[in-house]
N, C-alpha and C. Protein backbone atom coordinates (compact mmCIF):
# COMPACT_ATOMS: atom_id res chain seq x y z
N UNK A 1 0.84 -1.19 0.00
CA UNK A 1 0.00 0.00 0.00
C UNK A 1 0.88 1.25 0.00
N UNK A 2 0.39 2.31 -0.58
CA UNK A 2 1.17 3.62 -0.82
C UNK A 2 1.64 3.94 1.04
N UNK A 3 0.60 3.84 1.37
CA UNK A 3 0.97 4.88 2.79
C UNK A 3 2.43 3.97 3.21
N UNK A 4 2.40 2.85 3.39
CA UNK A 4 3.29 2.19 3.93
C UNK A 4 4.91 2.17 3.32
N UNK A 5 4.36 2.54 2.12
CA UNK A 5 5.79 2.94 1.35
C UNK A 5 6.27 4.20 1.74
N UNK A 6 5.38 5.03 1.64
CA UNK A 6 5.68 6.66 1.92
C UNK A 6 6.69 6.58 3.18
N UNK A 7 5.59 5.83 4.38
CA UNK A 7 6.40 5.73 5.27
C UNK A 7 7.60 5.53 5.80
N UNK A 8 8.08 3.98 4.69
CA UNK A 8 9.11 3.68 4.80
C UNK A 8 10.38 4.24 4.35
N UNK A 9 9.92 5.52 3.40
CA UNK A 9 11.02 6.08 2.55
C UNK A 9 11.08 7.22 3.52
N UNK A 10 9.65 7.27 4.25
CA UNK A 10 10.01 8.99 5.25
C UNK A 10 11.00 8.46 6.22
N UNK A 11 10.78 7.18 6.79
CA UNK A 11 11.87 6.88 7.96
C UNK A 11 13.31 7.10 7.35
N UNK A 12 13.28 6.09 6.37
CA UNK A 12 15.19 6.08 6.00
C UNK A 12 15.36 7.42 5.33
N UNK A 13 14.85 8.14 4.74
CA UNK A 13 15.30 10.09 4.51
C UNK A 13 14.77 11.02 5.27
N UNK A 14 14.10 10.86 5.70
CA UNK A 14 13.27 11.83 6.52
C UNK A 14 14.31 12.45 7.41
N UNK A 15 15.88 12.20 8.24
CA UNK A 15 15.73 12.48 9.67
C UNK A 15 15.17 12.77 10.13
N UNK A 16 14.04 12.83 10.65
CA UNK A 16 13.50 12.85 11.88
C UNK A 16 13.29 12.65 12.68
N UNK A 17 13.49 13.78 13.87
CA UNK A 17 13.43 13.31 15.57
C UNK A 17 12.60 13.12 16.37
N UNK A 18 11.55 12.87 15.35
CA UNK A 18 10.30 11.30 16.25
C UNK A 18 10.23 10.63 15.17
N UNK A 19 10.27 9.45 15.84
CA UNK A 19 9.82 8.09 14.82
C UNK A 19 8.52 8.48 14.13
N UNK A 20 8.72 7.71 12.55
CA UNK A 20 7.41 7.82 11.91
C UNK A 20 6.46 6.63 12.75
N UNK A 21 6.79 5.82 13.09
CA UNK A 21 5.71 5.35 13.63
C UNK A 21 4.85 5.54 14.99
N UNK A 22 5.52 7.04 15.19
CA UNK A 22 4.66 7.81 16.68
C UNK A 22 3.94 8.73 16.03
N UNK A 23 3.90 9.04 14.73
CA UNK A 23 2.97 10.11 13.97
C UNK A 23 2.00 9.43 13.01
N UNK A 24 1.01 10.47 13.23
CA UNK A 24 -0.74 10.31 11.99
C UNK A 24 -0.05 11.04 10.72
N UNK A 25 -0.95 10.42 10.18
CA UNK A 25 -1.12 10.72 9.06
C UNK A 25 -1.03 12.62 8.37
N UNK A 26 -1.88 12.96 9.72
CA UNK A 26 -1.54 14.29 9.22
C UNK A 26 -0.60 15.40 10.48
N UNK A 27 0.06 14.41 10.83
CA UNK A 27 0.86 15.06 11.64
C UNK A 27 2.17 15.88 10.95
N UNK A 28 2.24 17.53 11.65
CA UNK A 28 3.15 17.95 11.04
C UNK A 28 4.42 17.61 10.99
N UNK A 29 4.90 17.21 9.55
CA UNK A 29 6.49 16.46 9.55
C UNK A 29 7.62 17.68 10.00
N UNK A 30 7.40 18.84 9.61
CA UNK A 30 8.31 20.45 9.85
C UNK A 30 8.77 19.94 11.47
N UNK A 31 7.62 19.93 12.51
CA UNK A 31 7.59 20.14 13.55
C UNK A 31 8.18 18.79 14.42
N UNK A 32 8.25 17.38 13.20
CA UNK A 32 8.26 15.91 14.11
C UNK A 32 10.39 16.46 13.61
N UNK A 33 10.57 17.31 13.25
CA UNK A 33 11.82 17.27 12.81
C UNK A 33 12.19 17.61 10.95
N UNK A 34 11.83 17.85 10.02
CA UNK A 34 11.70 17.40 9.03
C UNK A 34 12.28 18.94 8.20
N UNK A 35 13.56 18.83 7.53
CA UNK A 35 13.93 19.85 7.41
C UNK A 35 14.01 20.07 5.83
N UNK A 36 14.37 21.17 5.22
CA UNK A 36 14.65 21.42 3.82
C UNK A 36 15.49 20.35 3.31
N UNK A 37 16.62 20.33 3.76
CA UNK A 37 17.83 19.71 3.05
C UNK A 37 16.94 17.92 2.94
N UNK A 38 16.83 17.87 4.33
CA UNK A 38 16.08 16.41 4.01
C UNK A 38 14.66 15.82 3.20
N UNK A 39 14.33 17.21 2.60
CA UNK A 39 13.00 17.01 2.06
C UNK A 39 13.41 16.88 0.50
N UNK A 40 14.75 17.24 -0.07
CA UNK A 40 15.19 16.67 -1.07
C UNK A 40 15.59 15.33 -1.10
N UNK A 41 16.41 14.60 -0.52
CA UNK A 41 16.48 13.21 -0.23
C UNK A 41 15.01 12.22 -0.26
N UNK A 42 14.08 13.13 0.67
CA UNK A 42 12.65 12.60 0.15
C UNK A 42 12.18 12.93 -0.88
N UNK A 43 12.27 13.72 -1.40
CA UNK A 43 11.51 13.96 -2.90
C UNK A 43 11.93 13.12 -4.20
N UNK A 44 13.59 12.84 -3.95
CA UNK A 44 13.72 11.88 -4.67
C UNK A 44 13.96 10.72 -4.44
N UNK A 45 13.45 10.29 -3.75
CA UNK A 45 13.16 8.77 -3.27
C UNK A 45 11.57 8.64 -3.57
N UNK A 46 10.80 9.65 -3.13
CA UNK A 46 9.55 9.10 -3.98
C UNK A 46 9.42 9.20 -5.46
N UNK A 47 10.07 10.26 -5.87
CA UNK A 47 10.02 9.94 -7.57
C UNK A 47 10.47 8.80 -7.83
N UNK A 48 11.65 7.90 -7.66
CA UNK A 48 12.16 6.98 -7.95
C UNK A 48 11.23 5.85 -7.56
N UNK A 49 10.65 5.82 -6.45
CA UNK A 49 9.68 4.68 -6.03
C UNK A 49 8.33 4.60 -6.72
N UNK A 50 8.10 5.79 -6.79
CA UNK A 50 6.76 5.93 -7.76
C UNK A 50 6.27 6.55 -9.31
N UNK A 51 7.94 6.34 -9.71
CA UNK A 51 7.75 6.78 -11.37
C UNK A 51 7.30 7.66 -11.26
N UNK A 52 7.54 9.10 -10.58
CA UNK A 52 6.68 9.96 -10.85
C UNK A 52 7.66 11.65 -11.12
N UNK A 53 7.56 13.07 -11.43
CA UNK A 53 8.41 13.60 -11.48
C UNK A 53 7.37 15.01 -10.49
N UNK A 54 7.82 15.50 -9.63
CA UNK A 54 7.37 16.22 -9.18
C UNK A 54 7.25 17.50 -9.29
N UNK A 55 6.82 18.57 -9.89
CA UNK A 55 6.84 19.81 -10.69
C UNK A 55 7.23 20.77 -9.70
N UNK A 56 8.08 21.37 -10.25
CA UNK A 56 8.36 22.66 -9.26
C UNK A 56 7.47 23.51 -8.65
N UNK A 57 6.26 23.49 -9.19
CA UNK A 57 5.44 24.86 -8.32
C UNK A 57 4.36 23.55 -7.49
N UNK A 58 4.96 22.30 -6.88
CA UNK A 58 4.27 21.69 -5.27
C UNK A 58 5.88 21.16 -5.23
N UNK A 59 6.95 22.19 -4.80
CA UNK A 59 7.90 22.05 -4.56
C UNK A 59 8.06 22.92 -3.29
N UNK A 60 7.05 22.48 -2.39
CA UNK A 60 6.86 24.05 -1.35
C UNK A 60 6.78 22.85 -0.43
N UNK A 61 6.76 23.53 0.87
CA UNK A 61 6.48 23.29 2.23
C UNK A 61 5.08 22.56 2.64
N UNK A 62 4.36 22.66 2.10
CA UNK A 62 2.70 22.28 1.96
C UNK A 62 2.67 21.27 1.77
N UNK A 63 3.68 20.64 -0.10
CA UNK A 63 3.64 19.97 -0.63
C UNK A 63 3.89 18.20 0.57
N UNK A 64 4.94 18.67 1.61
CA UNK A 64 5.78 17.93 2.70
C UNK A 64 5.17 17.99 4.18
N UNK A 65 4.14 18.86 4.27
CA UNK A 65 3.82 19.16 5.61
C UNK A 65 3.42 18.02 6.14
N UNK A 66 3.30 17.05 5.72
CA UNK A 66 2.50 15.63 6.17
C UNK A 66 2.75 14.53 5.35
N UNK A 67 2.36 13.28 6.30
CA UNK A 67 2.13 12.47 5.44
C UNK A 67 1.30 12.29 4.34
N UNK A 68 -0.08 13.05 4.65
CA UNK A 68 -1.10 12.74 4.11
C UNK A 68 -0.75 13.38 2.53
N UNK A 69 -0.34 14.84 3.27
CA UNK A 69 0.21 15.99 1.63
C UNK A 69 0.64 14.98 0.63
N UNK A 70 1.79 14.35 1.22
CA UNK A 70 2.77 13.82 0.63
C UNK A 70 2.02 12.13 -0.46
N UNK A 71 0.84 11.72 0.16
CA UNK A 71 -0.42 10.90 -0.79
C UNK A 71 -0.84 12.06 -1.63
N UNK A 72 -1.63 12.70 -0.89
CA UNK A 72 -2.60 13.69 -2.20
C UNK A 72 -1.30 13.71 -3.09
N UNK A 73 0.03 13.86 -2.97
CA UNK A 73 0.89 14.24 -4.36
C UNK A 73 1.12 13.33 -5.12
N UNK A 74 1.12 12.20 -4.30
CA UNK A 74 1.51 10.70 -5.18
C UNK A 74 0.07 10.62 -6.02
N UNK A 75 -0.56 10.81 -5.30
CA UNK A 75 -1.82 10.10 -6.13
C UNK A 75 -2.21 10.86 -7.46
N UNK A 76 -2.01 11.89 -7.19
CA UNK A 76 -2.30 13.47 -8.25
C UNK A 76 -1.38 12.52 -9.49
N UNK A 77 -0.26 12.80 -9.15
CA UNK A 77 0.98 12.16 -10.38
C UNK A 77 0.56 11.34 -11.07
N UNK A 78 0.34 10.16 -9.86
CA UNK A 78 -0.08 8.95 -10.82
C UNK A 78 -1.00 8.25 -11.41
N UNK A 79 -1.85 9.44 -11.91
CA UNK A 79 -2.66 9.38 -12.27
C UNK A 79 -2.77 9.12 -14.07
């Protein structure tokens, strides 16, 4: 399932200083730890996992604020 992938790619790039598995779905990632530099490492780990290319203008903060953001984008793509 997507979420579980997301997940697994947020743990191994994400640094973040709470475990993904102490956060919801729409818990803020900024705030669980979740920084710029590391939100590139995630961005391309989900393109690569999900064939997908992510357009510069949901190349924002919004785009990452969550897990959930981070579905609505997969799903948008792969469509």
């Amino acid at each position: 399932m997507v979420v579980e992938k997301v997940r697994e790619i947020l743990e191994k790039t994400g640094r973040l200083s709470t475990p993904v598995a102490d956060l919801q779905n729409d818990s803020d990632l900024y705030n669980a730890g979740l920084t710029s530099l590391a939100t590139v490492g995630l961005m391309l780990a989900l393109e690569d996992e999900f064939d997908i290319e992510i357009p510069d203008n949901l190349l924002g903060r919004k785009t990452f604020a969550s897990i959930q953001s981070i579905l609505d984008v997969v799903a948008q793509l792969k469509k």
